[in-house]
Protein backbone atom coordinates (compact mmCIF):
# COMPACT_ATOMS: atom_id res chain seq x y z
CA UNK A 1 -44.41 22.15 -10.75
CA UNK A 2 -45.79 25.83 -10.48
CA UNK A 3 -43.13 27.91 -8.90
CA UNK A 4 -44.73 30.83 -6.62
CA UNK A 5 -42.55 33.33 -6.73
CA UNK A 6 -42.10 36.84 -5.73
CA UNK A 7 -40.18 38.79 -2.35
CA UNK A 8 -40.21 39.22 0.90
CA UNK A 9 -42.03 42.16 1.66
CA UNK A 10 -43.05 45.28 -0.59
CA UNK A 11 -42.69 48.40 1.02
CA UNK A 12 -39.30 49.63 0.35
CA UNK A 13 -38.24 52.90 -0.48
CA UNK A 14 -35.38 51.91 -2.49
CA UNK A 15 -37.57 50.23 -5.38
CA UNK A 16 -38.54 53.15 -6.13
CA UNK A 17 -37.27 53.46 -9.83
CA UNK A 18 -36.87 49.85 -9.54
CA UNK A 19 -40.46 48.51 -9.23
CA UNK A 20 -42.39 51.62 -8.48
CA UNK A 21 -42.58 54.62 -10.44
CA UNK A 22 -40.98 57.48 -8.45
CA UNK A 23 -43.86 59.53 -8.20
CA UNK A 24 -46.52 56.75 -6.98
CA UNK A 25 -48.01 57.56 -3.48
CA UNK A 26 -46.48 54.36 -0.66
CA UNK A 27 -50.23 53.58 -0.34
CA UNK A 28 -50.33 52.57 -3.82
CA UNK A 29 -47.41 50.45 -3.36
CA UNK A 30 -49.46 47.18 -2.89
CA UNK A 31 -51.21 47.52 -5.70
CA UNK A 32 -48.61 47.93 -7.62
CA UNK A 33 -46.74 44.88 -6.36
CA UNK A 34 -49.66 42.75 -7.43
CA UNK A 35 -49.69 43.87 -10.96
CA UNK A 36 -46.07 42.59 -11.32
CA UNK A 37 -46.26 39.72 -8.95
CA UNK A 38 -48.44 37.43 -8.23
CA UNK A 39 -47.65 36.08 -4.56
CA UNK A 40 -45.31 38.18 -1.52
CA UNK A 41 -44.15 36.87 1.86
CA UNK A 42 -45.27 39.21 4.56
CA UNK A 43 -42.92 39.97 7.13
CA UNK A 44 -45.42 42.58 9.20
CA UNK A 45 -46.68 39.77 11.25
CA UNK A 46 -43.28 38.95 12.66
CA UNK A 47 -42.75 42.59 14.36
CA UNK A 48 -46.57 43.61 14.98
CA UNK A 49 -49.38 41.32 14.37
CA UNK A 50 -51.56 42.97 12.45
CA UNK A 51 -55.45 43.58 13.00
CA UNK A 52 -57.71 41.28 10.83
CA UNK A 53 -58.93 44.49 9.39
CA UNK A 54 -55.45 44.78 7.97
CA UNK A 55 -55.46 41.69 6.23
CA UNK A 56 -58.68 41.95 5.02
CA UNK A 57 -57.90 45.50 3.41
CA UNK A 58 -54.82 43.35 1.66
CA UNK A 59 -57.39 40.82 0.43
CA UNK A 60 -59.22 43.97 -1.07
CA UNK A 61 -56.07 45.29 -2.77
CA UNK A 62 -54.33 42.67 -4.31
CA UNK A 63 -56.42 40.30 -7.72
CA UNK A 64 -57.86 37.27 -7.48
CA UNK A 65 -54.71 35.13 -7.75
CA UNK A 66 -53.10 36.39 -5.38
CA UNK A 67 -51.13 34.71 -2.47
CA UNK A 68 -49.68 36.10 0.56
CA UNK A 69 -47.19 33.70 2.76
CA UNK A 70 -47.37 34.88 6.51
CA UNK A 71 -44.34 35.21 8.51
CA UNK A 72 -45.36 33.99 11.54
CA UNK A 73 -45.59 36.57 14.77
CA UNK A 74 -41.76 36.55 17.15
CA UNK A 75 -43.88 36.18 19.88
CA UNK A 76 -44.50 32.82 18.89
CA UNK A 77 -41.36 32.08 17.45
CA UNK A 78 -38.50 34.04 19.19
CA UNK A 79 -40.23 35.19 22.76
CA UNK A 80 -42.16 31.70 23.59
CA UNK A 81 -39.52 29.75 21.63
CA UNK A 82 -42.37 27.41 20.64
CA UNK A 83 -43.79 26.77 23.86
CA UNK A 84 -47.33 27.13 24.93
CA UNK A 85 -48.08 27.52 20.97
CA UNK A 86 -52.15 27.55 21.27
CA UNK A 87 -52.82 30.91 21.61
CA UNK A 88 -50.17 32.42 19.59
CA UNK A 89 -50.86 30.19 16.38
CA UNK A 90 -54.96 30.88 16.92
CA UNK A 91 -54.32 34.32 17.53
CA UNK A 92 -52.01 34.35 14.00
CA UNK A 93 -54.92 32.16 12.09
CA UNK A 94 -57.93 34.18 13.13
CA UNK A 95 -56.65 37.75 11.86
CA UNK A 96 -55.00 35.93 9.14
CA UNK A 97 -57.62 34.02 8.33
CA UNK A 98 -59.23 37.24 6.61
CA UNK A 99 -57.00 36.97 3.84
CA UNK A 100 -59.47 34.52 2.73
CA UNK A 101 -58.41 32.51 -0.66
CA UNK A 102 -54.97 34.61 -0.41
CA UNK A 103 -53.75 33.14 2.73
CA UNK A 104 -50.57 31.31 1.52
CA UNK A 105 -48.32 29.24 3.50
CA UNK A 106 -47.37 30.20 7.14
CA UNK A 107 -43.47 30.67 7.81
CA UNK A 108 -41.80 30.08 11.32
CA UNK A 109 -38.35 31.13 11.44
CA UNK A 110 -36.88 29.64 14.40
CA UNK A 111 -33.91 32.16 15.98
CA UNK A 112 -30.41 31.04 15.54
CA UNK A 113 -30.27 30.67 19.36
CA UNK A 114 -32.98 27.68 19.78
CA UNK A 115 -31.61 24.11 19.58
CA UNK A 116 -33.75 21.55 18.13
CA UNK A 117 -36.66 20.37 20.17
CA UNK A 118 -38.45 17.76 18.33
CA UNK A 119 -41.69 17.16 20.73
CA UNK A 120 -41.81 21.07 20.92
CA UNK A 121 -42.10 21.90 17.07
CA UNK A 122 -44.26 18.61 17.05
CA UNK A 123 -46.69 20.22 19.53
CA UNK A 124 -46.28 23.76 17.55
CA UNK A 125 -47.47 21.81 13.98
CA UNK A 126 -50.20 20.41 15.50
CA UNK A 127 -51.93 23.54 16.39
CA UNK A 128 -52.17 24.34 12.91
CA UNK A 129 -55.11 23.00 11.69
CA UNK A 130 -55.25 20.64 8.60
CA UNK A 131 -55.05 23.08 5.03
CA UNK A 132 -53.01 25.50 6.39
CA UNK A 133 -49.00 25.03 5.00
CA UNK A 134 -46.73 25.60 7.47
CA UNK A 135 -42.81 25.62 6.28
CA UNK A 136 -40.44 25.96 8.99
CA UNK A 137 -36.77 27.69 8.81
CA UNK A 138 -34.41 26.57 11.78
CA UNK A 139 -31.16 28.36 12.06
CA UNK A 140 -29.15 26.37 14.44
CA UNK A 141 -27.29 22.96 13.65
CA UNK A 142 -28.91 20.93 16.20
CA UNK A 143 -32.15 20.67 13.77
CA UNK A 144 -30.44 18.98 11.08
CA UNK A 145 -31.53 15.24 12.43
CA UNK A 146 -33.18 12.21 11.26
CA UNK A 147 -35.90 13.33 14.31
CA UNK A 148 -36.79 16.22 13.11
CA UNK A 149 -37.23 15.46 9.68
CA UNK A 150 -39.92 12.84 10.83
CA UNK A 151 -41.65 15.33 12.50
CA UNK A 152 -41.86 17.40 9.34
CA UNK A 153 -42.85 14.88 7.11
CA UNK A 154 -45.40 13.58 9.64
CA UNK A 155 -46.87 17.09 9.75
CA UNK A 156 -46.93 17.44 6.33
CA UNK A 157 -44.86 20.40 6.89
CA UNK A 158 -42.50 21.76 4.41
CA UNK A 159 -38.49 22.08 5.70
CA UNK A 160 -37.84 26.02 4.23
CA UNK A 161 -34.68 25.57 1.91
CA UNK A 162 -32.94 28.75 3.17
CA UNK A 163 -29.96 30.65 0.92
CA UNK A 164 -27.22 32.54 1.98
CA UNK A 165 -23.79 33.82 0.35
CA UNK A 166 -25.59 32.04 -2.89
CA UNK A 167 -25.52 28.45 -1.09
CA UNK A 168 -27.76 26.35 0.77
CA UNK A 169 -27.41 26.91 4.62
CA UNK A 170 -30.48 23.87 5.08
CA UNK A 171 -30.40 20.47 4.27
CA UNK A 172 -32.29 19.74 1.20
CA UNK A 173 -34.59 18.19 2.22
CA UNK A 174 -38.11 17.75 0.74
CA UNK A 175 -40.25 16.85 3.88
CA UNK A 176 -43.64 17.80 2.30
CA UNK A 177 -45.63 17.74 -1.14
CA UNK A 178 -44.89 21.06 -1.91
CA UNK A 179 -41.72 23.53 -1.07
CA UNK A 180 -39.94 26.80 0.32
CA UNK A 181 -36.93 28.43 -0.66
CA UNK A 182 -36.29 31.70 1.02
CA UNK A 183 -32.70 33.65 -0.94
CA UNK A 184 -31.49 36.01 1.58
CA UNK A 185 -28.43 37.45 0.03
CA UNK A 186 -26.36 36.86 -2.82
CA UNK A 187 -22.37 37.07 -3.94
CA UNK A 188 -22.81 39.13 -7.05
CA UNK A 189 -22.13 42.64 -7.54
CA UNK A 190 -23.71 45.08 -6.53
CA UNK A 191 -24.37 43.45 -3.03
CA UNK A 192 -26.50 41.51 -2.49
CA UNK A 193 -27.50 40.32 -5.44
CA UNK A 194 -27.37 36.93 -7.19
CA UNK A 195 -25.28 35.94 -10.07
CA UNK A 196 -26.72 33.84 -13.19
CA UNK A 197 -25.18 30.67 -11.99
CA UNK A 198 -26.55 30.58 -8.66
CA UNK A 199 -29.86 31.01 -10.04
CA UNK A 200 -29.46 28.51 -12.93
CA UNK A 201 -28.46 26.32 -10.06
CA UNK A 202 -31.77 27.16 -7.57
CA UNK A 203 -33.90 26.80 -10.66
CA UNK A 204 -32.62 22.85 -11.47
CA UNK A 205 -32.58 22.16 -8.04
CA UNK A 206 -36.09 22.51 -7.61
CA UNK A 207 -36.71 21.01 -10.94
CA UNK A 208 -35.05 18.14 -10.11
CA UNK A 209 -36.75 17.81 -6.56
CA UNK A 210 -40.57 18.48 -6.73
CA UNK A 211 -43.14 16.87 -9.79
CA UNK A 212 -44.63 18.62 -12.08
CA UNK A 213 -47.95 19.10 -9.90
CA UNK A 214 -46.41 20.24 -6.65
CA UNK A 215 -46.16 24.17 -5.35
CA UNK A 216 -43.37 25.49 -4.86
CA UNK A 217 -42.50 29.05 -2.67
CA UNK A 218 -39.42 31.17 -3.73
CA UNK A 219 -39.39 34.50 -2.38
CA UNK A 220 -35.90 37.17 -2.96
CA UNK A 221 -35.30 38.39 0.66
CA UNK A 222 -32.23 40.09 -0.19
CA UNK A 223 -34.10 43.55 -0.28
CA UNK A 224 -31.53 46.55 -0.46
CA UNK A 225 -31.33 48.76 -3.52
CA UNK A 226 -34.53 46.17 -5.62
CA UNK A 227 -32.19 43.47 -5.95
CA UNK A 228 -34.90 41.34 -4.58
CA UNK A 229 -37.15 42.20 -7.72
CA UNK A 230 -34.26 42.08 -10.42
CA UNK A 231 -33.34 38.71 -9.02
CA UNK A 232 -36.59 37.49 -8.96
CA UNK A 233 -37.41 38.21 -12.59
CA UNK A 234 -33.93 36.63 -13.32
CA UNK A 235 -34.56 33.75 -11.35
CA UNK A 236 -38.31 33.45 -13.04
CA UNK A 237 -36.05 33.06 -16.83
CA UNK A 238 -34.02 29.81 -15.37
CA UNK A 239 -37.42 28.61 -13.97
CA UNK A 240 -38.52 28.72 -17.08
CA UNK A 241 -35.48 27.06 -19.05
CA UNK A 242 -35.25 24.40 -17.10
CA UNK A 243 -39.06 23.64 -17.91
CA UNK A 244 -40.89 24.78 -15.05
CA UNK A 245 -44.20 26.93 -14.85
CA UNK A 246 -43.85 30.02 -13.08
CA UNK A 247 -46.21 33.11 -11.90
CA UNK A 248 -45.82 35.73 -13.35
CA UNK A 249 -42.83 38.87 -12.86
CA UNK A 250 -42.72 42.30 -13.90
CA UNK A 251 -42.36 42.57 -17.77
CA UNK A 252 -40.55 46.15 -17.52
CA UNK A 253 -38.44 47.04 -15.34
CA UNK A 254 -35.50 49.78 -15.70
CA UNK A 255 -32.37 49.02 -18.26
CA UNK A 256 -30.28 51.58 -16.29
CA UNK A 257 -30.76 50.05 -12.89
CA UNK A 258 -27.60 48.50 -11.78
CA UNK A 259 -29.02 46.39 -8.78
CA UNK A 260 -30.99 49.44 -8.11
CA UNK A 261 -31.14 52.28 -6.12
CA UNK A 262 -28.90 53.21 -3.40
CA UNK A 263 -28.85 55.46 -0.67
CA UNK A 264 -32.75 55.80 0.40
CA UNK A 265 -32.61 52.90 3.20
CA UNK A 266 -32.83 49.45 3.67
CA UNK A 267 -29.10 48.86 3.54
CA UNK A 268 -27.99 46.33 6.21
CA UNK A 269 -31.26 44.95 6.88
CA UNK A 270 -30.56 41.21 5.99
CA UNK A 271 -28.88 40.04 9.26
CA UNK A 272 -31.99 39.13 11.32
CA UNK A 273 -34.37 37.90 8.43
């Protein structure tokens, strides 16, 4: 099993002194990011779909290697709730499709609000042509159902193993030949982070769940203050003890950082992702 693993986003100015040098321009930020990671989950398409353009500059700025998971656009997800999913989902693929060989899995986070609809996220999975992952992250009870964990593993589509408070809030279910495990906030101090036995925990999980040839998608969502990237390059040492390839983390990051920076802004910012 080779355990993709990185965070949910990049540009945050609070990892500055955390995983960017204080004094490197924002538009270097990218860059930067790829040298110490080797895949990210972006969140841009979510708010704004970006132009193709964008994606392809991405594609430009990151090595070969490199994978970026696509979060995919609200519209889709949150405005349409899933219905009508055609144009939305080719509208997503053919900007995102200039990512090229760095086009990762797609995400669709479901909002807390929608109750399960099996023939709708049926109909939604099938616009996604065949090669293109597609993990899916429902947030209301209702989904949790012998139903919709047919449609997943018919699709091929992977259920996203979601964390919160440092325990699972999905079933664990493994619906597809590869995974996705999205850690949005932690019970360790300083918040949010994640204590050594939650991630010693994540890491045998996984072990114990997917072969050694599957994929498997961790990204740190718990952004505020780096703890994101000092969890992550924790979480890559458990991967690693409990015998399990993973790409690669910063090597150096800051001995005096304790769960990073505060005070420059993303504080609060977990609740909706």
């Amino acid at each position: 099993m080779t355990i993709h693993l990185g965070t949910s986003g990049w540009q945050y100015r609070d990892w500055r002194g955390v995983l960017y040098p204080r004094d490197l321009a924002q538009r270097r930020w990218l860059e930067e990011y790829a040298r110490g990671f080797a895949t990210v989950e972006s969140n841009a398409a979510f708010y704004r779909l970006p132009e193709a353009g964008t994606f392809a500059d991405w594609r430009e700025r990151t090595p070969d290697g490199f994978v970026m998971a696509v979060k995919a656009s609200r519209f889709l997800t949150h405005i349409k709730r899933l219905r009508e999913p055609e144009e939305p989902v080719a509208r997503l693929l053919s900007r995102a499709e200039s990512l090229g060989p760095r086009l990762g899995p797609v995400l669709l986070q479901l909002p807390p609000t929608l109750p399960a609809d099996a023939g709708l996220l049926d109909a939604c999975l099938g616009c996604f042509p065949a090669g293109v992952r597609v993990a899916v992250e429902p947030r209301h009870d209702s989904w949790w159902s012998d139903g919709i964990r047919a449609v997943l593993e018919r699709r091929g589509a992977a259920l996203c193993w979601a964390d919160r408070g440092a325990r699972p809030v999905t079933p664990l279910w493994r619906t597809a030949d590869w995974g996705y495990l999205r850690c949005h906030e932690g019970r360790a101090r300083p918040w949010p982070r994640y204590g050594r036995q939650a991630l010693d925990t994540w890491a045998r999980r996984l072990a114990a769940t997917w072969p050694d040839r599957a994929d498997v998608y961790v990204y740190f969502n718990n952004d505020p203050g780096g703890a994101a990237v000092l969890d992550a390059v924790r979480f890559a040492r458990a991967a690693a003890a409990a015998g399990r390839a993973v790409t690669r983390t910063p090597a150096v990051l800051p001995a005096d950082v304790p769960g990073g920076a505060r005070g420059e802004g993303s504080g609060g910012r977990l609740g909706g992702r």
